[in-house]
N, C-alpha and C. Protein backbone atom coordinates (compact mmCIF):
# COMPACT_ATOMS: atom_id res chain seq x y z
N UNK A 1 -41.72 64.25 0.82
CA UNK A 1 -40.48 64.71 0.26
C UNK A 1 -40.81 65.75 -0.81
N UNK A 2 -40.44 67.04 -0.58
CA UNK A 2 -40.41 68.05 -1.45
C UNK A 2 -38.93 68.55 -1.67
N UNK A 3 -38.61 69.05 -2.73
CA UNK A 3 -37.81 70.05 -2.88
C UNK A 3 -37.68 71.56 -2.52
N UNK A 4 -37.02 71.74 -1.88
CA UNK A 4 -36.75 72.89 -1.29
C UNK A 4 -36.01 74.05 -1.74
N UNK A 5 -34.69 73.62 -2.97
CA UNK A 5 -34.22 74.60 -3.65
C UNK A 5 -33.00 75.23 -2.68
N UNK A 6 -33.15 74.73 -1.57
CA UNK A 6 -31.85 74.70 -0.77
C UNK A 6 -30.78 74.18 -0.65
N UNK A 7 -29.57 74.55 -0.43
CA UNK A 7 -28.29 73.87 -0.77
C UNK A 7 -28.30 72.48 0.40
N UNK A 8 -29.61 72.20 1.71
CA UNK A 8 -29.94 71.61 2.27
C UNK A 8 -30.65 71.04 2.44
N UNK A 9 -30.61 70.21 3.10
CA UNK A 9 -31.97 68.82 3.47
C UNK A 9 -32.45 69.55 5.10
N UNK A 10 -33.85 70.02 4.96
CA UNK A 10 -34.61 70.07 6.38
C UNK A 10 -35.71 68.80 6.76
N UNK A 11 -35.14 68.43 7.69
CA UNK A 11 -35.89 67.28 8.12
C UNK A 11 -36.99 67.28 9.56
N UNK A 12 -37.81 67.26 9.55
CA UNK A 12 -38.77 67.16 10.36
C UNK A 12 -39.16 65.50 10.97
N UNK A 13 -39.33 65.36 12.45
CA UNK A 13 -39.92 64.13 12.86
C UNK A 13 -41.22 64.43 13.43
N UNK A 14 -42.11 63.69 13.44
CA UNK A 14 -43.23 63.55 13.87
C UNK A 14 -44.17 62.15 14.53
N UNK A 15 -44.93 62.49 15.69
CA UNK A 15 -45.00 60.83 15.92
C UNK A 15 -46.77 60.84 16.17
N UNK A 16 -46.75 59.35 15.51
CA UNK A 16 -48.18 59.08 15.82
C UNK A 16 -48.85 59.00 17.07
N UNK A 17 -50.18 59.56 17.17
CA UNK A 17 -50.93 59.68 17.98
C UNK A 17 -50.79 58.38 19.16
N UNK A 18 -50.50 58.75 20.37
CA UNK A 18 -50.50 57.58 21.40
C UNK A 18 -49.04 57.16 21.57
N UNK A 19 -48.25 57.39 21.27
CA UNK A 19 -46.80 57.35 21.32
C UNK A 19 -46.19 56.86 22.30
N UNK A 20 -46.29 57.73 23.31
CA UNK A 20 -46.16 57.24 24.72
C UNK A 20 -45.92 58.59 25.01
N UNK A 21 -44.93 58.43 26.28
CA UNK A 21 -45.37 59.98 26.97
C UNK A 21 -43.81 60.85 26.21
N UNK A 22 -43.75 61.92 27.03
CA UNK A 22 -42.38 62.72 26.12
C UNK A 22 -40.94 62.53 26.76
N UNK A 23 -41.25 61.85 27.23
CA UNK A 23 -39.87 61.22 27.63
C UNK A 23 -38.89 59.81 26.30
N UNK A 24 -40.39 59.19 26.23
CA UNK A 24 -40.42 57.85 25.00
C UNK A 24 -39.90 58.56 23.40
N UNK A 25 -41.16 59.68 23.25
CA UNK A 25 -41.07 60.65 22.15
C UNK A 25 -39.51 61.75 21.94
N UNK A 26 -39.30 62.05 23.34
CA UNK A 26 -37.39 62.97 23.06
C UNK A 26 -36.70 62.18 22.81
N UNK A 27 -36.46 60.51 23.13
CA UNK A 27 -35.83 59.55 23.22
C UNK A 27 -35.44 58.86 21.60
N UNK A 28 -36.68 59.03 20.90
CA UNK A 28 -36.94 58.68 19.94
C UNK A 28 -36.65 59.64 18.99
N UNK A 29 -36.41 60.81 19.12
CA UNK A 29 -36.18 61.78 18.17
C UNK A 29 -35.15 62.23 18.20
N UNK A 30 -34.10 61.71 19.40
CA UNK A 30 -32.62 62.07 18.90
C UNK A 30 -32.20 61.14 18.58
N UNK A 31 -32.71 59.68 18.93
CA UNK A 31 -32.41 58.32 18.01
C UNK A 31 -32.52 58.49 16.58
N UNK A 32 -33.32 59.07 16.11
CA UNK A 32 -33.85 59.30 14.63
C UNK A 32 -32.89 60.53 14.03
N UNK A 33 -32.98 61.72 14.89
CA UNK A 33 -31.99 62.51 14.40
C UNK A 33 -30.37 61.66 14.11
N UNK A 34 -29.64 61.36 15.14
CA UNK A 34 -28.63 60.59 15.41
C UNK A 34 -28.32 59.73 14.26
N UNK A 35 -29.22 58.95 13.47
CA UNK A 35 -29.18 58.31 12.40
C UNK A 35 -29.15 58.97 11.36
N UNK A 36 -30.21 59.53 11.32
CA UNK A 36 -29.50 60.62 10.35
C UNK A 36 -28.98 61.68 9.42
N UNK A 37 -28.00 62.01 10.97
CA UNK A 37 -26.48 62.51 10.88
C UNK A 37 -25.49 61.59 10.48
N UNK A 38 -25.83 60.39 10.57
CA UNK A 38 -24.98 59.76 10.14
C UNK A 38 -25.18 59.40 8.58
N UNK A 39 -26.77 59.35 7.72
CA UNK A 39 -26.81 59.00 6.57
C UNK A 39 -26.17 60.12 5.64
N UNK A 40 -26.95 61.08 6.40
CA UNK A 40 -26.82 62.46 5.52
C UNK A 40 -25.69 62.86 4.35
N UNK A 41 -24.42 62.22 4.66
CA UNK A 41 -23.37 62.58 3.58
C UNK A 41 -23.82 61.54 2.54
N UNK A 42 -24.24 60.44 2.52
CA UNK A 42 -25.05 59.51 1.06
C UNK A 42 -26.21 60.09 0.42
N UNK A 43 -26.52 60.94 1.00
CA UNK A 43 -28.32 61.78 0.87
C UNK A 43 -28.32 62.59 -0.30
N UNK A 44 -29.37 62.66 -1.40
CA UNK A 44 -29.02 64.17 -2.16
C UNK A 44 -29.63 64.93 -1.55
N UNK A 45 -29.54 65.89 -1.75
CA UNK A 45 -29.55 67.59 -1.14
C UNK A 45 -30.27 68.05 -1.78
N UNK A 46 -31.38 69.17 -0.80
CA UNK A 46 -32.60 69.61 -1.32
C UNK A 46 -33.97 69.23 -1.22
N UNK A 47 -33.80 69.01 -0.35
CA UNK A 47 -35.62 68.45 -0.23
C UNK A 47 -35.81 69.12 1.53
N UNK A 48 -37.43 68.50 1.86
CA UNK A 48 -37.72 68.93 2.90
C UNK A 48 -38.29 67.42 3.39
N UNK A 49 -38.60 67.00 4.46
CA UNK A 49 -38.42 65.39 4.57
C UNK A 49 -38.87 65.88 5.97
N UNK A 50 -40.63 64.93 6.35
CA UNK A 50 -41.26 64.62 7.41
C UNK A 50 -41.52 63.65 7.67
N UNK A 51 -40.95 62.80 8.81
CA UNK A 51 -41.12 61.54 8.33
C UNK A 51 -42.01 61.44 9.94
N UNK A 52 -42.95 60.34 10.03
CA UNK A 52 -44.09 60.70 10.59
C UNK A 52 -43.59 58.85 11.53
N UNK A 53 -42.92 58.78 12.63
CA UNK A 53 -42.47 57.47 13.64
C UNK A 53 -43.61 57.15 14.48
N UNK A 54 -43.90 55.65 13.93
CA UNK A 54 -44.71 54.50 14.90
C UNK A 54 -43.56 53.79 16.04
N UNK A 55 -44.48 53.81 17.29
CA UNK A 55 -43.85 53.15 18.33
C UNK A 55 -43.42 51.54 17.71
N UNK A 56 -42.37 51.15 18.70
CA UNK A 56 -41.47 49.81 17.69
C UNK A 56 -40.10 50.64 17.66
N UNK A 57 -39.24 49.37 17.35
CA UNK A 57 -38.00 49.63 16.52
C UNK A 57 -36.88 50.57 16.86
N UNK A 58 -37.23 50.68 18.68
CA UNK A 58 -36.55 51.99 19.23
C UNK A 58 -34.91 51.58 19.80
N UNK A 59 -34.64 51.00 18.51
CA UNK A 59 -32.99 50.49 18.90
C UNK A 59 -32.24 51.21 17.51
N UNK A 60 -31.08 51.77 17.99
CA UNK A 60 -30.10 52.47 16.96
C UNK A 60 -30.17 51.35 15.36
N UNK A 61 -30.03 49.97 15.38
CA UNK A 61 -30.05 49.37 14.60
C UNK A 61 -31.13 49.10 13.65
N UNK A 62 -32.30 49.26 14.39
CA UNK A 62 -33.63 48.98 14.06
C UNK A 62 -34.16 50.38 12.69
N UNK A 63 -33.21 51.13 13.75
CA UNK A 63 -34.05 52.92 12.89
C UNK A 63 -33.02 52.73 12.11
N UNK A 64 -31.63 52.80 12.20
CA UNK A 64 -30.99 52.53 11.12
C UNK A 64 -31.60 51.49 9.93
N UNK A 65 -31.80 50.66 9.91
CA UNK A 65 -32.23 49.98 8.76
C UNK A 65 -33.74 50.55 8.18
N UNK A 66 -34.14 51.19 9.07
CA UNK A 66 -36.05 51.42 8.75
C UNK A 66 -35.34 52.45 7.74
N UNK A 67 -34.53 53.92 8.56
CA UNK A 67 -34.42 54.62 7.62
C UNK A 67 -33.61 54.89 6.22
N UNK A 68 -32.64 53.73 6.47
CA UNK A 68 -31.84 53.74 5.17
C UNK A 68 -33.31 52.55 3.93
N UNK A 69 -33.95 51.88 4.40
CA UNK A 69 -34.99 51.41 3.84
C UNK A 69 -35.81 52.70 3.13
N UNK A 70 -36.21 53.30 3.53
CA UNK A 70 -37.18 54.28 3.56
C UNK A 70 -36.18 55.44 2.27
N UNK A 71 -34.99 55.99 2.52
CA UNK A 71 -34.22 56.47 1.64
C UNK A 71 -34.37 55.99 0.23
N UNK A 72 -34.21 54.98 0.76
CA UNK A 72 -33.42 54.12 -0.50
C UNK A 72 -34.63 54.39 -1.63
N UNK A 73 -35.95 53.54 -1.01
CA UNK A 73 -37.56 53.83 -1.89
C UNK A 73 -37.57 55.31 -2.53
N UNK A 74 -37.22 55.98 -1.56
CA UNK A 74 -37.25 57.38 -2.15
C UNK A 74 -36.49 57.69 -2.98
N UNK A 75 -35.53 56.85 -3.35
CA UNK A 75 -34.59 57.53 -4.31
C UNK A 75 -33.64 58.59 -3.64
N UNK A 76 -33.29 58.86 -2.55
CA UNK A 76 -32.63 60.14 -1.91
C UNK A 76 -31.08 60.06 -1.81
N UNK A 77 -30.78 58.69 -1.76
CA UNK A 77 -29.47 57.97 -1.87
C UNK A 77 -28.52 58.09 -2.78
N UNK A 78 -27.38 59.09 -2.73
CA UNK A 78 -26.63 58.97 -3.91
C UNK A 78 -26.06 57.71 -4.96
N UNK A 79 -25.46 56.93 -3.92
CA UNK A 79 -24.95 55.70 -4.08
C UNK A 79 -26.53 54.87 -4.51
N UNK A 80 -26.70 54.22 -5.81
CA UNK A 80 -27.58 53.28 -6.16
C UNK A 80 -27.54 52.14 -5.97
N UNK A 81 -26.81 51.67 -4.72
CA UNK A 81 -26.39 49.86 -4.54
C UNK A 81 -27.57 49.65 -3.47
């Protein structure tokens, strides 16, 4: 997580080595995108954000909680609850 100085958040996914093939990996990266689009209006604004996905957890619910987990540590979350 860097700051970017942009009125936006650029987000990058990336997946660990052995993943599976790119069918597993496209699958997984509009799951991840998909989520979020949905956090993004709780998010502060301005940073640049790579977040680097282990195989696992490839259910809408699963990434939902990993990544609002993962936010939250970061501090990126407007809302502090």
């Amino acid at each position: 997580m860097v700051q970017n100085g942009l009125p936006v958040n650029r987000i990058a996914f990336t997946f660990a080595r052995k993943y599976g093939n790119a069918v597993q990996r496209n699958r997984s990266r509009r799951l991840s995108r998909e989520v979020y689009r949905l956090l993004k209006a709780r998010l502060c604004i301005g940073y640049d954000l790579v977040l680097l996905v282990y195989p696992g957890a490839d259910t809408f619910a699963d990434r939902l909680e990993q990544l609002e987990t993962l936010f939250r540590k970061a501090g990126l979350f407007l809302d502090k609850t």
